[in-house]
C-alpha atoms as a PDB file:
ATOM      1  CA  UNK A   1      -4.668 -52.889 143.193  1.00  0.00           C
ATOM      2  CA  UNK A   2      -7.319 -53.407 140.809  1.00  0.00           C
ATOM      3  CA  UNK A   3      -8.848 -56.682 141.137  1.00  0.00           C
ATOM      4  CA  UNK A   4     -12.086 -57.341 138.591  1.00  0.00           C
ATOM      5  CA  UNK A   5     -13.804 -60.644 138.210  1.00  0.00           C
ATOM      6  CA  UNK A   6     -15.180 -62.585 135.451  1.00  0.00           C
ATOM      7  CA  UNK A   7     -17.345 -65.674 135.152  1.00  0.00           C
ATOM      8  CA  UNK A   8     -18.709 -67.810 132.026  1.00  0.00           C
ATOM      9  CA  UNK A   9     -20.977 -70.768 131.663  1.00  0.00           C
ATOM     10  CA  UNK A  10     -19.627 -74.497 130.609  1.00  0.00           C
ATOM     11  CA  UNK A  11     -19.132 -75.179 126.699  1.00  0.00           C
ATOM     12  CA  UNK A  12     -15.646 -75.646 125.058  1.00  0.00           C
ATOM     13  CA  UNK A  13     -14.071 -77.000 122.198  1.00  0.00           C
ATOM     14  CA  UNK A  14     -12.757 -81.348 123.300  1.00  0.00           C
ATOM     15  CA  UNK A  15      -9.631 -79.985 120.815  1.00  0.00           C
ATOM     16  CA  UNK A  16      -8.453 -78.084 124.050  1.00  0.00           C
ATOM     17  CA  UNK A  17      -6.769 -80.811 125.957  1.00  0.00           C
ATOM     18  CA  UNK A  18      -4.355 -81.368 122.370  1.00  0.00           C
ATOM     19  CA  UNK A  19      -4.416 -77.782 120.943  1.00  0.00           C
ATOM     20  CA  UNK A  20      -4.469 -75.533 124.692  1.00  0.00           C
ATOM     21  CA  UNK A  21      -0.516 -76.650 124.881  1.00  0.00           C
ATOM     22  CA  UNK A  22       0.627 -75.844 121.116  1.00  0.00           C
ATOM     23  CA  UNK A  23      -1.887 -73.798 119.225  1.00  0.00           C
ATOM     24  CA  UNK A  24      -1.270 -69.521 119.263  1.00  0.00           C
ATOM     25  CA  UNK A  25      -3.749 -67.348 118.044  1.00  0.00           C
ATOM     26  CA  UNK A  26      -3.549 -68.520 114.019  1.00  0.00           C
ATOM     27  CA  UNK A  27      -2.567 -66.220 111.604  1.00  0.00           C
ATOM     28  CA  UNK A  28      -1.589 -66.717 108.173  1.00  0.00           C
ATOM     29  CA  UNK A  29       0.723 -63.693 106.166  1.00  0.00           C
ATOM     30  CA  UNK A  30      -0.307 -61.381 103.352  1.00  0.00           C
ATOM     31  CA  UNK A  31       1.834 -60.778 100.059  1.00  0.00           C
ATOM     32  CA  UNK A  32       3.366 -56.938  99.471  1.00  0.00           C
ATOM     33  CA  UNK A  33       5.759 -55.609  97.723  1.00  0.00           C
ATOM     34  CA  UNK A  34       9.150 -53.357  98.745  1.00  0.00           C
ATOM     35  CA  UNK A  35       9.634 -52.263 102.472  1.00  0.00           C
ATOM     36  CA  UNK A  36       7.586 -51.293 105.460  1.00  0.00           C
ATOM     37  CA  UNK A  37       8.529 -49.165 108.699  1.00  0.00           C
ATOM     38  CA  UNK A  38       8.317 -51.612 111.834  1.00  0.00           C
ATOM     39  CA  UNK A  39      10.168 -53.219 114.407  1.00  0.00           C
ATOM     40  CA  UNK A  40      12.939 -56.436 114.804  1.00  0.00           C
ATOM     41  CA  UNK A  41      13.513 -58.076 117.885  1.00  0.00           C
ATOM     42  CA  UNK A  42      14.743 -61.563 119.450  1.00  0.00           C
ATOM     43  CA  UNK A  43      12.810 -63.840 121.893  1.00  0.00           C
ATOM     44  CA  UNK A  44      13.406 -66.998 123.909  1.00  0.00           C
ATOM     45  CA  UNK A  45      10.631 -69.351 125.453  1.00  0.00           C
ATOM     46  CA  UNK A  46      10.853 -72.278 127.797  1.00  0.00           C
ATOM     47  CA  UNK A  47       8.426 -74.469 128.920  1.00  0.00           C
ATOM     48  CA  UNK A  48       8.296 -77.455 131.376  1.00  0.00           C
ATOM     49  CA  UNK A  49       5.929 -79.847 132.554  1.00  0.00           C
ATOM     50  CA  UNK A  50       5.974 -81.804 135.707  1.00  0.00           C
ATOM     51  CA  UNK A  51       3.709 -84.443 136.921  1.00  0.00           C
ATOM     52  CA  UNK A  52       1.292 -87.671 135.436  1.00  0.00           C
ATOM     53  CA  UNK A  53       1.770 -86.202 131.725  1.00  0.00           C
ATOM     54  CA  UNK A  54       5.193 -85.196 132.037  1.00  0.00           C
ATOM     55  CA  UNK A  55       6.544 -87.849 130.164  1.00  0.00           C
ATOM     56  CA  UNK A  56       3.891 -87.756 127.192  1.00  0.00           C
ATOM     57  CA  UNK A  57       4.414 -84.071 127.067  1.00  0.00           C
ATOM     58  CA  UNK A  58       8.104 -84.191 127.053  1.00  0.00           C
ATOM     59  CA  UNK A  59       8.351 -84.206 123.525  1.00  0.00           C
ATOM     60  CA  UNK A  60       6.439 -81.886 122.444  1.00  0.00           C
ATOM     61  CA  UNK A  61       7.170 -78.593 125.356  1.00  0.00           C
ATOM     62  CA  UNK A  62       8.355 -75.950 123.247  1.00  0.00           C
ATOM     63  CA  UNK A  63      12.019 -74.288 123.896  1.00  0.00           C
ATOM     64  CA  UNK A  64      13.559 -71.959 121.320  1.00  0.00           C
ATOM     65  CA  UNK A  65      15.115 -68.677 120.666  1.00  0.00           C
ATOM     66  CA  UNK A  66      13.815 -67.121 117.692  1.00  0.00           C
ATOM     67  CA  UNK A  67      14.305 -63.556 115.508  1.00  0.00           C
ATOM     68  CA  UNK A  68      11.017 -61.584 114.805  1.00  0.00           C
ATOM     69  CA  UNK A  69      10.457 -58.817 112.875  1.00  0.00           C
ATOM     70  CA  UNK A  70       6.554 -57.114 112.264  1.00  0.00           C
ATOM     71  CA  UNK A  71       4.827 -54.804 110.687  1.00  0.00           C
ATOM     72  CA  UNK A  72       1.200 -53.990 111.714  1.00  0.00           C
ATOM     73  CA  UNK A  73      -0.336 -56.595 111.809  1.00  0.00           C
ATOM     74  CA  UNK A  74       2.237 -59.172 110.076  1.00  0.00           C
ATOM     75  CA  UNK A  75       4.193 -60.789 112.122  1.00  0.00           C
ATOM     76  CA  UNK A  76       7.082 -63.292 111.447  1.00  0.00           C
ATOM     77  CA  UNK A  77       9.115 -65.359 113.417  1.00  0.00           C
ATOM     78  CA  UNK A  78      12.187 -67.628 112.881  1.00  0.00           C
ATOM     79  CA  UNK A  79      13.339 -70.218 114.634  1.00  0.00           C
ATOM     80  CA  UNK A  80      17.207 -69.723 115.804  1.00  0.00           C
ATOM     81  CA  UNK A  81      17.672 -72.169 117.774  1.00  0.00           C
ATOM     82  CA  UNK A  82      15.555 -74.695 119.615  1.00  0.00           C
ATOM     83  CA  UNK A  83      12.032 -76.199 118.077  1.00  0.00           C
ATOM     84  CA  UNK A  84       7.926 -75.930 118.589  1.00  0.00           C
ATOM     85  CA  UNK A  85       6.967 -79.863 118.526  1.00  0.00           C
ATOM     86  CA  UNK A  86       5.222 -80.787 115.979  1.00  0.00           C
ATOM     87  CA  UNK A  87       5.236 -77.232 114.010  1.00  0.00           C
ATOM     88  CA  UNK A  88       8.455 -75.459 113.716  1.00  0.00           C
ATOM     89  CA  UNK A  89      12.355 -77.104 114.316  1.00  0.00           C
ATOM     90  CA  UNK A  90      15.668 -74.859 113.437  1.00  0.00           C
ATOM     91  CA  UNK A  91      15.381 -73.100 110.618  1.00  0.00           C
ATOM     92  CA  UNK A  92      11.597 -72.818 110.046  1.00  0.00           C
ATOM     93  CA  UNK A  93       9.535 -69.647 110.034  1.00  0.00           C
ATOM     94  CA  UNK A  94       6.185 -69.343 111.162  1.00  0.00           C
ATOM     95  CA  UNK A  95       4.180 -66.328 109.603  1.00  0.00           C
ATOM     96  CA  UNK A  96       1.347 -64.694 111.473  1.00  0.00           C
ATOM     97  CA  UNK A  97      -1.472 -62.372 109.963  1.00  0.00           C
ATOM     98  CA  UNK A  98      -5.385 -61.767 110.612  1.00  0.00           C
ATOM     99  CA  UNK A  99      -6.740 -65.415 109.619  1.00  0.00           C
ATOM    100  CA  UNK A 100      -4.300 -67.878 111.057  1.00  0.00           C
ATOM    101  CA  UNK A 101      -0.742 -68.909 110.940  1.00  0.00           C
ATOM    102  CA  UNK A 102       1.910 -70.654 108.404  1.00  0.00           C
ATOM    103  CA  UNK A 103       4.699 -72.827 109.081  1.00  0.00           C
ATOM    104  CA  UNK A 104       7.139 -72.646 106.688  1.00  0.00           C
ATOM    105  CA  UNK A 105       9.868 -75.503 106.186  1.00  0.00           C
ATOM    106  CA  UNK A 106      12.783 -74.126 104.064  1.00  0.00           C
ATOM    107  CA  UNK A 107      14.841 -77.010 103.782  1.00  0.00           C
ATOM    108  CA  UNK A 108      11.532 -78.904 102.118  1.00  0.00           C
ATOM    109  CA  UNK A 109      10.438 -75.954  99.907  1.00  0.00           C
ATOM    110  CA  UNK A 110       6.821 -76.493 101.943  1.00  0.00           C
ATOM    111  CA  UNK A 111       4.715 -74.794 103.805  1.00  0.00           C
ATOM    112  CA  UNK A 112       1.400 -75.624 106.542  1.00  0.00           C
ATOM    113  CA  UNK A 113      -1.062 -73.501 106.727  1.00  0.00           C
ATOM    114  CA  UNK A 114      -3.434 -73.412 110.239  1.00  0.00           C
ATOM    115  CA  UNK A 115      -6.444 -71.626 110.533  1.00  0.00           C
ATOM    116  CA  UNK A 116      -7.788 -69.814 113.258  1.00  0.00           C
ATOM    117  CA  UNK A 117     -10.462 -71.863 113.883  1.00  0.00           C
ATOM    118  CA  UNK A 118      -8.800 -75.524 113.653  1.00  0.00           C
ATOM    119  CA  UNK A 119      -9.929 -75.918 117.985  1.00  0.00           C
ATOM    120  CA  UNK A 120     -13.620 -75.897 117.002  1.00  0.00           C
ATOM    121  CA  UNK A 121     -12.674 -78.212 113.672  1.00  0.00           C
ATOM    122  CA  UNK A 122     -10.903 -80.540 116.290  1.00  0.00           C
ATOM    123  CA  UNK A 123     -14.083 -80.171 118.779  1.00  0.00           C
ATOM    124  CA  UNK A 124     -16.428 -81.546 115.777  1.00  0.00           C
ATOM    125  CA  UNK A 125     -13.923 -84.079 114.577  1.00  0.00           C
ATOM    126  CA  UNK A 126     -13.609 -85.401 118.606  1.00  0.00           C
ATOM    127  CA  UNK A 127     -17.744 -85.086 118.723  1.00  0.00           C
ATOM    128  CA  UNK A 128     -18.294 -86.982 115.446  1.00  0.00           C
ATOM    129  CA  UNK A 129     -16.341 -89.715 117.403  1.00  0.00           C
ATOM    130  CA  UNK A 130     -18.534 -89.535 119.812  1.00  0.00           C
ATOM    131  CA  UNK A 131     -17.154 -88.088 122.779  1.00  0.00           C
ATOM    132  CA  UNK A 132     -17.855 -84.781 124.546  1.00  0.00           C
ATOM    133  CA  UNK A 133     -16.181 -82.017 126.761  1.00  0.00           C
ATOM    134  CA  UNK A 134     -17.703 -79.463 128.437  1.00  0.00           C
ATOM    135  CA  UNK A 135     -16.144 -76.638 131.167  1.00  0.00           C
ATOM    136  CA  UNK A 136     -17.775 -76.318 134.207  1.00  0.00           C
ATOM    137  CA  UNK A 137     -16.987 -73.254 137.628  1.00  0.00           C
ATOM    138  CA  UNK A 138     -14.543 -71.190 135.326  1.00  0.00           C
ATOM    139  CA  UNK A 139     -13.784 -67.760 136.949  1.00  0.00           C
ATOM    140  CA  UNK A 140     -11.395 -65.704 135.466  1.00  0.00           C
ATOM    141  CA  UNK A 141      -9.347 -62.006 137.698  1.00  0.00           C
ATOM    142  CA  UNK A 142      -7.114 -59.333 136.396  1.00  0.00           C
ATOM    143  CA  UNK A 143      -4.830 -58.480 139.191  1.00  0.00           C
ATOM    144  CA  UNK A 144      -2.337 -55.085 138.526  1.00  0.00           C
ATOM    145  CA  UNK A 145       0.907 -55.693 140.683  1.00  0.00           C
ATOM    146  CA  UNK A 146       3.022 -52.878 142.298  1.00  0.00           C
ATOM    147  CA  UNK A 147       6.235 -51.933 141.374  1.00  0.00           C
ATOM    148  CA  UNK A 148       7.803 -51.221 138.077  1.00  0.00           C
ATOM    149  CA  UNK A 149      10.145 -53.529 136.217  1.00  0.00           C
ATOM    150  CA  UNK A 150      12.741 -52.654 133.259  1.00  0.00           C
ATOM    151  CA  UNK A 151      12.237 -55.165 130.518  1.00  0.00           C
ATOM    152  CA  UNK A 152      14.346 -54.687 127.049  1.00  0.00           C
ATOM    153  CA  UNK A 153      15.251 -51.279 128.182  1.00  0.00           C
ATOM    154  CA  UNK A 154      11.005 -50.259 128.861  1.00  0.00           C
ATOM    155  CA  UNK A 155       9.406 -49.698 131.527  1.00  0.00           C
ATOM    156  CA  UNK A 156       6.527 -52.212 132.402  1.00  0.00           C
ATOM    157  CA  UNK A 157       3.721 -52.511 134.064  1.00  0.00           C
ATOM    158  CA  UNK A 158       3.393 -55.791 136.041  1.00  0.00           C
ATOM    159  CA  UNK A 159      -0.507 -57.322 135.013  1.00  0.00           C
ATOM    160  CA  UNK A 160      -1.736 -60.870 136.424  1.00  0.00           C
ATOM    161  CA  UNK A 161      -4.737 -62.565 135.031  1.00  0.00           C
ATOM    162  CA  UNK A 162      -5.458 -66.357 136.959  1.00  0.00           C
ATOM    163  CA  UNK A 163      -8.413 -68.654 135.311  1.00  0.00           C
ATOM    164  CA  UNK A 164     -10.090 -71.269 137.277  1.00  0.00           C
ATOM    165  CA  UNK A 165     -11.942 -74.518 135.956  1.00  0.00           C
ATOM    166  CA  UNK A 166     -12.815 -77.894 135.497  1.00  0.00           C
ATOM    167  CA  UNK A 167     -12.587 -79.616 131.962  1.00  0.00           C
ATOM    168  CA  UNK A 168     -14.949 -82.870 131.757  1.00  0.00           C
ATOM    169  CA  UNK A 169     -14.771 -85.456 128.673  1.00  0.00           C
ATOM    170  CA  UNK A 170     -16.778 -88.395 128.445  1.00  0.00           C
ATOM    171  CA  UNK A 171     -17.193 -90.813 125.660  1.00  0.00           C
ATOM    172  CA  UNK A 172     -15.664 -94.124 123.343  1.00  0.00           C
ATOM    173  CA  UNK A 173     -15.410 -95.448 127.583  1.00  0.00           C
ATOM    174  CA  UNK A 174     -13.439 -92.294 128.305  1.00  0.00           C
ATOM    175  CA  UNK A 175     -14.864 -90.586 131.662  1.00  0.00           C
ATOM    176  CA  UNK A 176     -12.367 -88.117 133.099  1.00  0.00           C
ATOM    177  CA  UNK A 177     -12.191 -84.610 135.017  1.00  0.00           C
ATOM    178  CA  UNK A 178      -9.153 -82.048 135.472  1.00  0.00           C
ATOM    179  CA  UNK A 179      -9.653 -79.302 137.491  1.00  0.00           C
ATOM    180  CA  UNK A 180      -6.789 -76.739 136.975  1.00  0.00           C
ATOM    181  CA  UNK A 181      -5.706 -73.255 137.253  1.00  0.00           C
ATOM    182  CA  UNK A 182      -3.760 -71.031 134.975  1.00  0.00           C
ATOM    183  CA  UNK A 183      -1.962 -68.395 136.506  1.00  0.00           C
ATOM    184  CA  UNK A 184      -0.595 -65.722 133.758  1.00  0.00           C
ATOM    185  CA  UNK A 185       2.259 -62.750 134.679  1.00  0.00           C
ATOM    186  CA  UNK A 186       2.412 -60.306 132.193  1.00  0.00           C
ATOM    187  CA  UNK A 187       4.985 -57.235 131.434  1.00  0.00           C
ATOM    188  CA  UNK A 188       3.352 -54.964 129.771  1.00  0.00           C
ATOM    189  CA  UNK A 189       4.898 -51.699 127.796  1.00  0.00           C
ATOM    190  CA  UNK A 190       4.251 -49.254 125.089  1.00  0.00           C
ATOM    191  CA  UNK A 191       6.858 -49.567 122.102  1.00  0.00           C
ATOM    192  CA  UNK A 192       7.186 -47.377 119.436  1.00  0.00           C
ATOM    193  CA  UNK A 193       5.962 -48.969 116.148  1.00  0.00           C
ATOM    194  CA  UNK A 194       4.804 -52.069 118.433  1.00  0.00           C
ATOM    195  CA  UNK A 195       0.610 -52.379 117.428  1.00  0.00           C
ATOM    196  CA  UNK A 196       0.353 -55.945 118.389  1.00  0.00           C
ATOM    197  CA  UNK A 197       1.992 -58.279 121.253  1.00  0.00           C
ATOM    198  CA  UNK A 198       4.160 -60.451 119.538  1.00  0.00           C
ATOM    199  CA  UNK A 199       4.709 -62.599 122.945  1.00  0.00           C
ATOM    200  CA  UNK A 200       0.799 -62.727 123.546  1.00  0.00           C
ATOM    201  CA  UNK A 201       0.431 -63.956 120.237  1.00  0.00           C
ATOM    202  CA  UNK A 202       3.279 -66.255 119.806  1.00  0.00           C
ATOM    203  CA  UNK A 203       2.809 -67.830 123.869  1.00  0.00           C
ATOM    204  CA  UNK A 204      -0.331 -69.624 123.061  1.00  0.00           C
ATOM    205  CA  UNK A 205       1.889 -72.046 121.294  1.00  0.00           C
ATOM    206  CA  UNK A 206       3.148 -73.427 124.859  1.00  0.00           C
ATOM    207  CA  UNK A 207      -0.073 -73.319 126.413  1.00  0.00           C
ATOM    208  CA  UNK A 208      -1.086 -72.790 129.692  1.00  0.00           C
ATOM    209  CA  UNK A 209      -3.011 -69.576 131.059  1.00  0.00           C
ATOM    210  CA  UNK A 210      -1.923 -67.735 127.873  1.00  0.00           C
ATOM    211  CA  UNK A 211      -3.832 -70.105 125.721  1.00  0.00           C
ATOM    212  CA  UNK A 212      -6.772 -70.357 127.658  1.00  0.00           C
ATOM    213  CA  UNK A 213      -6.935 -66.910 127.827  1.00  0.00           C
ATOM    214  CA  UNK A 214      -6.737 -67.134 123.887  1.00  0.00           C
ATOM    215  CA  UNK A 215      -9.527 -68.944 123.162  1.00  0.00           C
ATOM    216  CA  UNK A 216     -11.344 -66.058 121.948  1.00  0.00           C
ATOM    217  CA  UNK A 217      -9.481 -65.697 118.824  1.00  0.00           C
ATOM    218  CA  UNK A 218      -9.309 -69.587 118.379  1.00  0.00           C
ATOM    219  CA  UNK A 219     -12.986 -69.831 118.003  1.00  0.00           C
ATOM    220  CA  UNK A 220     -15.403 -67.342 117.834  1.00  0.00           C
ATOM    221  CA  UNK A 221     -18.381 -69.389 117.840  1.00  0.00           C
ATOM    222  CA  UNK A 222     -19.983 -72.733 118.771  1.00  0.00           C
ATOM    223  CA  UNK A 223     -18.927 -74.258 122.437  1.00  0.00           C
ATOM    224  CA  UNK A 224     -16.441 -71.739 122.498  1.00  0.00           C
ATOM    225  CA  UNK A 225     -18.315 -68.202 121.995  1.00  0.00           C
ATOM    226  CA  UNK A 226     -19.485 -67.783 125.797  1.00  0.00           C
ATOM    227  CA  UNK A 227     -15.898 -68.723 126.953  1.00  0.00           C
ATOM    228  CA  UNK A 228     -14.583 -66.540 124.376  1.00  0.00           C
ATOM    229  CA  UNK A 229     -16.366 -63.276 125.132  1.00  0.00           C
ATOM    230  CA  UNK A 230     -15.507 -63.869 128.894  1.00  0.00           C
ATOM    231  CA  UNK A 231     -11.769 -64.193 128.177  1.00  0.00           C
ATOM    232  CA  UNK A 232     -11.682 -61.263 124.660  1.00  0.00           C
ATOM    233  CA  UNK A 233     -13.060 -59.116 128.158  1.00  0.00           C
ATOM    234  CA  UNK A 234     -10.788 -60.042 130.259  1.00  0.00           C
ATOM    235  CA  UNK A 235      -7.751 -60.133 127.857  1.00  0.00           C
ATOM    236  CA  UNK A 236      -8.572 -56.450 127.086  1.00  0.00           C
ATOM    237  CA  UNK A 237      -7.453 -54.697 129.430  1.00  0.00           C
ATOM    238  CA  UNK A 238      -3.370 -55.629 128.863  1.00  0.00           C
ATOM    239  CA  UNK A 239      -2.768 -52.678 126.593  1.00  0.00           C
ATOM    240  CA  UNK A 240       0.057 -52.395 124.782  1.00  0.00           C
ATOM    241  CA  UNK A 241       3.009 -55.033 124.412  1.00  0.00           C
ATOM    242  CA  UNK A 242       3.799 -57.889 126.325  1.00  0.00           C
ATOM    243  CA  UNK A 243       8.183 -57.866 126.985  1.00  0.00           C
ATOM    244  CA  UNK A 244       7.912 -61.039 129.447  1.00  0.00           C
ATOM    245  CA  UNK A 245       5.655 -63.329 129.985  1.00  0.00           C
ATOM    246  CA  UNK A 246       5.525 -66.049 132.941  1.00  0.00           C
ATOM    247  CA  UNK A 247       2.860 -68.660 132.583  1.00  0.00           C
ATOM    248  CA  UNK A 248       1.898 -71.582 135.287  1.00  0.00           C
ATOM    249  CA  UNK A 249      -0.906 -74.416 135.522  1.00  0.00           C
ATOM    250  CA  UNK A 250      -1.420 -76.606 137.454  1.00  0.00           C
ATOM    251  CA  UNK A 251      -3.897 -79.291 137.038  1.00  0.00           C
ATOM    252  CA  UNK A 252      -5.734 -82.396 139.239  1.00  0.00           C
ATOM    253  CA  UNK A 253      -6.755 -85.080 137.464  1.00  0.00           C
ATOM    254  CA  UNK A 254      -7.772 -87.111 140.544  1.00  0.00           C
ATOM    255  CA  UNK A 255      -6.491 -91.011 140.262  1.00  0.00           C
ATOM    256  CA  UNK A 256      -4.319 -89.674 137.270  1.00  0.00           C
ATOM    257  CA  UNK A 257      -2.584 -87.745 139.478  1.00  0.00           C
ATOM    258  CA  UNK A 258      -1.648 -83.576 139.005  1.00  0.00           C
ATOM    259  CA  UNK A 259       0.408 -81.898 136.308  1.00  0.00           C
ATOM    260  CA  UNK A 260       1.987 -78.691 136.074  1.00  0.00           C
ATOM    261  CA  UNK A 261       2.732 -76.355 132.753  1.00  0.00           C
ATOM    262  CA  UNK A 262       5.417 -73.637 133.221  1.00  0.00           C
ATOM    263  CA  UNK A 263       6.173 -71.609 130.775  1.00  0.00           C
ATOM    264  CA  UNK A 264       8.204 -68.142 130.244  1.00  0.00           C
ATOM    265  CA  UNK A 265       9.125 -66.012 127.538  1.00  0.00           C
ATOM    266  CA  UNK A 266      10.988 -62.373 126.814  1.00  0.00           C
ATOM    267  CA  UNK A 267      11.712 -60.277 124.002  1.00  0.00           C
ATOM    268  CA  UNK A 268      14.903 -58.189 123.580  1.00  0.00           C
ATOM    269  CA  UNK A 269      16.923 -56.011 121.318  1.00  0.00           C
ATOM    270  CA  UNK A 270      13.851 -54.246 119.940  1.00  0.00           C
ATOM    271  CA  UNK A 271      14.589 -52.070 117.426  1.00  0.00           C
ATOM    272  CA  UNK A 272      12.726 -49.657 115.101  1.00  0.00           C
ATOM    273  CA  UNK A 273      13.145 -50.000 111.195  1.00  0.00           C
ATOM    274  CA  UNK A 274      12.688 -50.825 107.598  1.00  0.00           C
ATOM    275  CA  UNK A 275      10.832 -53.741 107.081  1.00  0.00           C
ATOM    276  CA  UNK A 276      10.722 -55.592 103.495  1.00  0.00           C
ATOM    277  CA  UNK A 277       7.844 -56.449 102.888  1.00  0.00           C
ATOM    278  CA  UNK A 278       8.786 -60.089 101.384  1.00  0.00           C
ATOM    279  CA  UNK A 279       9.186 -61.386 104.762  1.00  0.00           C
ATOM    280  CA  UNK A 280       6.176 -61.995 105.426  1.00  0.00           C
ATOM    281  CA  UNK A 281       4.855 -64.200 101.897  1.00  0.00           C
ATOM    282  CA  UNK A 282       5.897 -67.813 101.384  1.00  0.00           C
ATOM    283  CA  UNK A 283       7.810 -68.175  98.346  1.00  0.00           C
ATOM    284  CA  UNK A 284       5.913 -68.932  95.244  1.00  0.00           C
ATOM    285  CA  UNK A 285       7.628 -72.472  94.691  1.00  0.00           C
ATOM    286  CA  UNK A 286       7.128 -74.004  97.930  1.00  0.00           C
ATOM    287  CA  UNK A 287       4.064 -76.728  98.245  1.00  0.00           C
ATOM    288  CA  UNK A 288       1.646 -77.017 100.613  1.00  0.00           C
ATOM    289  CA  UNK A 289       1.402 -79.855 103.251  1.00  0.00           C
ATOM    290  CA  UNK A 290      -0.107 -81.520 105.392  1.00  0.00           C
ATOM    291  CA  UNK A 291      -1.001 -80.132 108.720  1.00  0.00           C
ATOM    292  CA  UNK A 292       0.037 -82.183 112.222  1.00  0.00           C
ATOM    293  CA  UNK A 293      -3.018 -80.818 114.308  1.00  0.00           C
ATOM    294  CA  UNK A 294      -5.885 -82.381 114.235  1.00  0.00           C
ATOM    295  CA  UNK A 295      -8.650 -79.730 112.575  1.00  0.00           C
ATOM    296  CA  UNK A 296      -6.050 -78.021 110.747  1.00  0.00           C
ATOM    297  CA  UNK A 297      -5.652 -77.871 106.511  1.00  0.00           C
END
C-alpha cells in the first residue's frame, strides 16, 4: 500500500462554505467547426446530506443522470434527468473548457458563464463585508487499495485520498468552527481517447472531498495558493480517468451539531467516436445572464 502524506498552512477562500458543495473545476467551451474524434458516455450522481444542515442543504444536493460527450479538453454535459441546484435542471447543458464553465438554459435561449476563479471573487466579496475564514491542521494521504474492480467494462485501480481540517470564520458577530474530514474513493482507468476525468471534473459540483481536493484549479492564488499546491500534489498522482467516484464528509460544528456529505457518481456506456464539434459552443442567439453564485459573472 502506498500511503504518502501532505500538509499545508491555514489560508482559504470564506466562498468555500457556499461554493465547496456546488462549484466543479470552471470551464467555459471553445467554438470549432465540423467533427472531432472523442468519446460519449452517460453518468449518474447522488448526493445526500445528513445532520444540522440537512434541511438547508436539501434543496440544493445535486442528483441527475446526464449524457457527456468530450473531446480533449472540451467537455459537455447534459442533463437527462434530475437537476444541479441552482445551475443546471432537465434539459440544460453545462459546457466545460480551460477557463471555467457555462450553463446553458435552452428553453430561455440563455446562457451563465462561471469562471474559474469565482471562490477567491466570493472570498473578497465575504472580506469586503468584513468577515474572515482561515483553515487551520489540514493534512491531506493518498492511500492505493488492493484488489481490482470492473467499472464500465475497465479495469480500475482502487485510489483513496482523505483531507483533514478545521475551517474558522469570524466576523458581522459571526464566530464559528467546523472541523471535518473528506474522505474521497476513486476508480481509476485508462480509456482510449479519455485525456481528462470527466467525473473528477464534473464531482466538484456536489462537493465534499472532491471539491476540496479541487481547490487548486478554483484559485490559483491569494488565500488559496498554499492550499492549492498541497492538493494540485496530491491530486496528481490519480492518473488517468475516474469511472466511479464515492465521496464522504463529515463535519463537527460543535453546539451546531455534525453534518455529513455523501456523494457518488459512475460513468457508463463509453464509447469511442466522431465528435461535432458544435457541441461544445453556445448558440449565437442565446443571451447572457446572470450568474446564481456569489463571485461569478
Amino acid at each position: 500500500m502506498v500511503h504518502r502524506v501532505l500538509r499545508s498552512s491555514p489560508g482559504v477562500a470564506a466562498a468555500v462554505i457556499v461554493t465547496i458543495m456546488i462549484v466543479p473545476t470552471w470551464l467555459v467551451a471553445q467554438a470549432g467547426g465540423g467533427q472531432s474524434r472523442g468519446v460519449s458516455f452517460d453518468m449518474k450522481t447522488a448526493m445526500t446530506a445528513t445532520g444540522g444542515m440537512a434541511g438547508m442543504l436539501g434543496g440544493m444536493v445535486p442528483s441527475y443522470s446526464g449524457h457527456g460527450v468530450t473531446v480533449g479538453a472540451r467537455l459537455r454535459v447534459d442533463i437527462v434527468d434530475g437537476a444541479l441546484p441552482p445551475l443546471a435542471e432537465k434539459g440544460d447543458y453545462i459546457l466545460f473548457d480551460t477557463a471555467g464553465m457555462t450553463v446553458v438554459h435552452p428553453s430561455k435561449k440563455e446562457f451563465v458563464v462561471l469562471p474559474a476563479d469565482i471562490a477567491s471573487k466570493a472570498f473578497d466579496q465575504m472580506q469586503a463585508m468584513g468577515m474572515s475564514v482561515s483553515v487551520s491542521g489540514v493534512s491531506m494521504t493518498l492511500d492505493t487499495i488492493a484488489g481490482t474492480d470492473t467499472v464500465a467494462g475497465y479495469p480500475t485501480r482502487h485510489l483513496r485520498t482523505t483531507v483533514d481540517y478545521t475551517l474558522t470564520i469570524e466576523g458581522m458577530s459571526v464566530s464559528q468552527q467546523m472541523k471535518s474530514q473528506a474522505t474521497t474513493d476513486y476508480w481509476m482507468a485508462t480509456v482510449p481517447g479519455l485525456s481528462s476525468s470527466p467525473l473528477q471534473r464534473t464531482g466538484q459540483i456536489g462537493g465534499g472531498g472532491q471539491s476540496f481536493n479541487s481547490m487548486s484549479s478554483m484559485s490559483p492564488s491569494g488565500p488559496f495558493k498554499e492550499l492549492g499546491e498541497k492538493s494540485a500534489s496530491l491530486m496528481s498522482h490519480l492518473s488517468g480517468t475516474a469511472l466511479r467516484t464515492k465521496a464522504t464528509t463529515t463535519s463537527d460544528m460543535g453546539a451546531a451539531g455534525t453534518m455529513g456529505i455523501d456523494m457518488t457518481a459512475e460513468m457508463s456506456n463509453i464509447k469511442a467516436g466522431p465528435i461535432a464539434d458544435s457541441m461544445f459552443v453556445v448558440p449565437a442567439d442565446y443571451t447572457r445572464g446572470a450568474s446564481p453564485l456569489p463571485g461569478g459573472n
